[in-house]
C-alpha atoms as a PDB file:
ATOM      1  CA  UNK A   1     -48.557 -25.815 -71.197  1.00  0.00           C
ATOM      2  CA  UNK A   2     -51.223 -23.613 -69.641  1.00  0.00           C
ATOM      3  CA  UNK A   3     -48.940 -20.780 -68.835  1.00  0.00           C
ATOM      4  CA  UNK A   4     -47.726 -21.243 -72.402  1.00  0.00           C
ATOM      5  CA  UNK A   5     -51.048 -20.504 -74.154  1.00  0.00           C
ATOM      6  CA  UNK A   6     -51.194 -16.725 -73.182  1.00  0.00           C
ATOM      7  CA  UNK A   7     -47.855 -16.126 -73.979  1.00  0.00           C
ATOM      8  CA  UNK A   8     -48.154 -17.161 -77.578  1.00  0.00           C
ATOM      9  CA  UNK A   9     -51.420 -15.275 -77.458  1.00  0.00           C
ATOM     10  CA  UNK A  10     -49.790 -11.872 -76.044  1.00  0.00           C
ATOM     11  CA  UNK A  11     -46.988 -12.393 -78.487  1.00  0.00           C
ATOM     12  CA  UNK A  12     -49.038 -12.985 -81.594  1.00  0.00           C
ATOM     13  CA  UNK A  13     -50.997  -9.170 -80.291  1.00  0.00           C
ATOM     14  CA  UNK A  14     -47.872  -7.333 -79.936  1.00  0.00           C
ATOM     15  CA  UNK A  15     -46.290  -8.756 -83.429  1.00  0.00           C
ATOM     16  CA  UNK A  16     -49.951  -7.894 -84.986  1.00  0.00           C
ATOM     17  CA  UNK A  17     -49.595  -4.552 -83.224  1.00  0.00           C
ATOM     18  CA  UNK A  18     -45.989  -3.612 -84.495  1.00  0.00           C
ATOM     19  CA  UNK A  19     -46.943  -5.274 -87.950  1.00  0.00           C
ATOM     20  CA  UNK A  20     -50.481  -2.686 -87.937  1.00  0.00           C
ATOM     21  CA  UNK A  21     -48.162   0.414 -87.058  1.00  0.00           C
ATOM     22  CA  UNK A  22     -45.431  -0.411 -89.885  1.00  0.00           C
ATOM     23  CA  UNK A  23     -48.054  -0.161 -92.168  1.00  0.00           C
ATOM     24  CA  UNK A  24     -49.825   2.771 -91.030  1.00  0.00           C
ATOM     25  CA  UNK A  25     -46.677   4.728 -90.769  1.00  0.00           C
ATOM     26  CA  UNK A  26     -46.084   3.357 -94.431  1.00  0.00           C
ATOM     27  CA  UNK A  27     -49.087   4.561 -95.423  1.00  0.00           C
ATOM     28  CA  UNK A  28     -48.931   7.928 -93.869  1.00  0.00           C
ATOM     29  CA  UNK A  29     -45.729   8.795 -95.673  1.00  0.00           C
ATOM     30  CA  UNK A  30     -46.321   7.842 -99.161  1.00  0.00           C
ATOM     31  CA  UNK A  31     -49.901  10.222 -98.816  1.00  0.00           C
ATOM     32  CA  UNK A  32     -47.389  12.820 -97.561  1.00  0.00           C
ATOM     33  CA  UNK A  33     -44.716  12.618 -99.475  1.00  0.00           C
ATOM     34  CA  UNK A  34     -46.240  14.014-102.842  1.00  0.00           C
ATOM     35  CA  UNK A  35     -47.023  17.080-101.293  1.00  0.00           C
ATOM     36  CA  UNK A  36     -43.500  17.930-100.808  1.00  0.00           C
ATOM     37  CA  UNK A  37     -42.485  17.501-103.757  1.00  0.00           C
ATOM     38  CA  UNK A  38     -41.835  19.934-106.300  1.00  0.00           C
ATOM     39  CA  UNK A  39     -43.985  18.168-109.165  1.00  0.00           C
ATOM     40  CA  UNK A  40     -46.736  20.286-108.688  1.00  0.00           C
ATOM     41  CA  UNK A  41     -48.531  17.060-107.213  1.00  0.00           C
ATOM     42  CA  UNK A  42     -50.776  16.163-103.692  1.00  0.00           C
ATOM     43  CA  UNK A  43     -51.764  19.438-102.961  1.00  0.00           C
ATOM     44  CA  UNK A  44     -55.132  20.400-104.482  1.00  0.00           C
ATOM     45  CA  UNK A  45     -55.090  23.912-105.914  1.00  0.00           C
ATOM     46  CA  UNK A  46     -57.833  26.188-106.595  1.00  0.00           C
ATOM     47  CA  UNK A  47     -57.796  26.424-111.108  1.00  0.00           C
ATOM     48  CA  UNK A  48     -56.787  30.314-111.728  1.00  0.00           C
ATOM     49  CA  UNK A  49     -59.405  32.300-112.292  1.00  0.00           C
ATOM     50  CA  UNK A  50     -60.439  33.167-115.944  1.00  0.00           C
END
């Protein structure tokens, strides 16, 4: 039982780990995404000059 505690405890940090970079690597691709579009969007632009 006491070799059993730090296992769970090493397992729960990896799966917290993986679970941290899914959702980072989630998040990083839907802020990039738009600015490869062609909708004109993500990007901010300079307004043309009157």
């Amino acid at each position: 039982m006491a070799r059993l505690i730090p296992l769970v405890l090493i397992a729960l940090a990896v799966w917290f780990w993986l679970r941290a970079r899914k959702k980072t690597a989630t998040y990083m691709a839907s802020y990039e995404a738009p600015s490869r579009g062609t909708d004109g969007g993500g990007e901010r632009r300079e307004p043309p000059a009157a």
